[in-house]
Protein backbone atom coordinates (compact mmCIF):
# COMPACT_ATOMS: atom_id res chain seq x y z
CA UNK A 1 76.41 85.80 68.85
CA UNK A 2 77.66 89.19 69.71
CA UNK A 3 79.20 89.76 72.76
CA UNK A 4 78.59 92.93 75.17
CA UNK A 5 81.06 95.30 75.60
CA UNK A 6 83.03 94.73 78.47
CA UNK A 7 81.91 97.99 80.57
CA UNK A 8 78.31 96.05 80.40
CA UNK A 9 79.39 92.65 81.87
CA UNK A 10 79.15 91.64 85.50
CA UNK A 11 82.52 90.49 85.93
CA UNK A 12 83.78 94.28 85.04
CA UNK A 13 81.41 96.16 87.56
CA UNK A 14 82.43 93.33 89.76
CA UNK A 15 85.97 94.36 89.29
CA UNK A 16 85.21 98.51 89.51
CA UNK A 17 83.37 97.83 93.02
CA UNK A 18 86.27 95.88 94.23
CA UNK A 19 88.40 99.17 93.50
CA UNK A 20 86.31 101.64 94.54
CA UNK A 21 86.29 99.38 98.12
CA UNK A 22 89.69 99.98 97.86
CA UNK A 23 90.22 103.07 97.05
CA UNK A 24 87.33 104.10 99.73
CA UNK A 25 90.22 102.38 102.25
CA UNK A 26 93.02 104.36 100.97
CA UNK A 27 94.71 101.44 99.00
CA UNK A 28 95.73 102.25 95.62
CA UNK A 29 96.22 98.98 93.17
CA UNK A 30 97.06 98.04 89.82
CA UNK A 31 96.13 94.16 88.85
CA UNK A 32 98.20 92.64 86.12
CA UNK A 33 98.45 88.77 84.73
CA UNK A 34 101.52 86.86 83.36
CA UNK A 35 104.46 85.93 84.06
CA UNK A 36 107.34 87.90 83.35
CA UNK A 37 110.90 86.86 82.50
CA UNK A 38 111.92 86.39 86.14
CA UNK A 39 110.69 86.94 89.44
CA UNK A 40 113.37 90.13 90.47
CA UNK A 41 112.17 91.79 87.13
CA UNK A 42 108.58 92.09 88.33
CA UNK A 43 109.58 92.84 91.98
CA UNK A 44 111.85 95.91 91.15
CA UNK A 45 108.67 97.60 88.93
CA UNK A 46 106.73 96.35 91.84
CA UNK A 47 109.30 98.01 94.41
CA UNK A 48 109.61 100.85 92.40
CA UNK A 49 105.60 101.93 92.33
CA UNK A 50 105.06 101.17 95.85
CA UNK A 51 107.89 102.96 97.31
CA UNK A 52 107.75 106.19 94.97
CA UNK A 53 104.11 106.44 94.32
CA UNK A 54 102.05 104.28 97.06
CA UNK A 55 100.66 101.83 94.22
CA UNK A 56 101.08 98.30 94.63
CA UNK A 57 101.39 96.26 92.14
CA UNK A 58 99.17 92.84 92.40
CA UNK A 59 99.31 89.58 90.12
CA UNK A 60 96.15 87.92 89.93
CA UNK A 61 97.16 85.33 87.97
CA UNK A 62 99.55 83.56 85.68
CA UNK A 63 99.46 82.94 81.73
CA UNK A 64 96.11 81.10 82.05
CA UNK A 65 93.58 83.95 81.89
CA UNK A 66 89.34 83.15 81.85
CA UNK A 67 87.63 85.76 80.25
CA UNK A 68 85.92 86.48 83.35
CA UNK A 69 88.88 87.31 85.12
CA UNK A 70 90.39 89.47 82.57
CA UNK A 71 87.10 91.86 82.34
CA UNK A 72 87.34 92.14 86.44
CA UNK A 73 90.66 92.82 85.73
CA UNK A 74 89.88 95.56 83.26
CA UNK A 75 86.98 96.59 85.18
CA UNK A 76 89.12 97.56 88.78
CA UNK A 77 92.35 98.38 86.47
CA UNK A 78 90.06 101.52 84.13
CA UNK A 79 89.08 102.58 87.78
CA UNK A 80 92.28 102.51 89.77
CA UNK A 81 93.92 104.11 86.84
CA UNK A 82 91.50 107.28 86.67
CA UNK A 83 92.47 107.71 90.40
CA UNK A 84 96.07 107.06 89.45
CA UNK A 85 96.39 109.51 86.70
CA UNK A 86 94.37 111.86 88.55
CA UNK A 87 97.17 112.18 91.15
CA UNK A 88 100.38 111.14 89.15
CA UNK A 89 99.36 112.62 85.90
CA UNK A 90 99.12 110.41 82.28
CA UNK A 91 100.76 107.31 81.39
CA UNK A 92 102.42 106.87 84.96
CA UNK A 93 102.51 102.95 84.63
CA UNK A 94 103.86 103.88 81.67
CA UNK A 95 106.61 106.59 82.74
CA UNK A 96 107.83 105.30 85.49
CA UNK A 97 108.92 101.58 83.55
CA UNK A 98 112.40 104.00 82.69
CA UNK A 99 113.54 104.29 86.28
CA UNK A 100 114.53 101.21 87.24
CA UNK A 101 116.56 101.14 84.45
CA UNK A 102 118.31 104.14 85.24
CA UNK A 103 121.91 103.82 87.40
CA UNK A 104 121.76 107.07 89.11
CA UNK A 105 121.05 109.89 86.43
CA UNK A 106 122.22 107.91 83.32
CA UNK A 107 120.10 105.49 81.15
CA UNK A 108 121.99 102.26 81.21
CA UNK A 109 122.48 101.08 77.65
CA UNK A 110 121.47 97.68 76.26
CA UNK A 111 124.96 96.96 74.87
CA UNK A 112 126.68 98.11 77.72
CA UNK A 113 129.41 96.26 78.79
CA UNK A 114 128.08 96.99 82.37
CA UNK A 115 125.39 94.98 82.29
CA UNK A 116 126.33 90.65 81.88
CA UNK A 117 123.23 88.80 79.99
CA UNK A 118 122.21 86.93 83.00
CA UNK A 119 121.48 90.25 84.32
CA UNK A 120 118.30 90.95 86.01
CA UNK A 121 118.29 94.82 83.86
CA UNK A 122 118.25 92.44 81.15
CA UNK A 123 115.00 90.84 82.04
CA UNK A 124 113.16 94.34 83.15
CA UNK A 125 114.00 95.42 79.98
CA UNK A 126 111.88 92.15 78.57
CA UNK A 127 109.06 92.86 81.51
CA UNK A 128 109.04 96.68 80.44
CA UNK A 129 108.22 96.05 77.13
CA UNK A 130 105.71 93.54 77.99
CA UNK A 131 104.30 95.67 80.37
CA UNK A 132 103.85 98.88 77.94
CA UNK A 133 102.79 96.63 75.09
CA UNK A 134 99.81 95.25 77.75
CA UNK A 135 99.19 99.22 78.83
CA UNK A 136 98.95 99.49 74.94
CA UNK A 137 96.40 96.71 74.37
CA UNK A 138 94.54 97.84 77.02
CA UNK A 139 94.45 101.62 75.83
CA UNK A 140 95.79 102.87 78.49
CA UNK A 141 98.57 104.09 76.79
């Protein structure tokens, strides 16, 4: 049995009313699911968009995904993101994964003895590949 594309199901238009309420109240959101390698990794992206852009950054749920929740996701995620990109210009999720990495102007280097492997740069390095490779799966990117 085929299924419909996603723009046709319920759940999604479920999802893209839920973000136009939002965006109708001045709150601009970007839903994501997983888990990432830690907790600070996912709070310093999360940090990051809300203080420089005024997007926060909510987790609607863990590794277990239903496909119903995913295509609300996708459905209030393709409409928050026309808004974002509007205002911040393309690929901003995507763009703005480099900053935290950054110690003041210079890219911090994987190898670099500055950062220790139990390092939380370690671990946004994991989430910010994770995170583009979702972007990517979910053409946004």
């Amino acid at each position: 049995m085929l299924k419909p594309a996603p723009t046709l199901t319920a759940e999604y238009r479920a999802g893209k009313r839920e973000a136009e309420m939002d965006l109708s109240r001045g709150h601009l959101r970007y839903r994501i699911y997983g888990l990432g390698e830690t907790r600070d990794t996912h709070e310093l992206y999360a940090e990051h968009l809300r203080n420089d852009y005024g997007i926060e950054l909510v987790r609607v749920a863990g590794c277990v995904v239903t496909e119903e929740l995913e295509l609300q996701t996708k459905g209030y995620d393709d409409t928050m993101l026309a808004v974002i990109e509007t205002r911040f210009g393309k690929n901003l999720l995507g763009r703005v994964t480099i900053k935290p990495l950054m110690n003041g102007n210079e890219p911090i280097h994987p190898t670099s003895s500055v950062i220790a492997p139990a390092s939380p740069i370690v671990g946004l390095e994991w989430w910010k590949r994770v995170f583009v490779n979702t972007l990517v799966r979910r053409r946004v990117l």
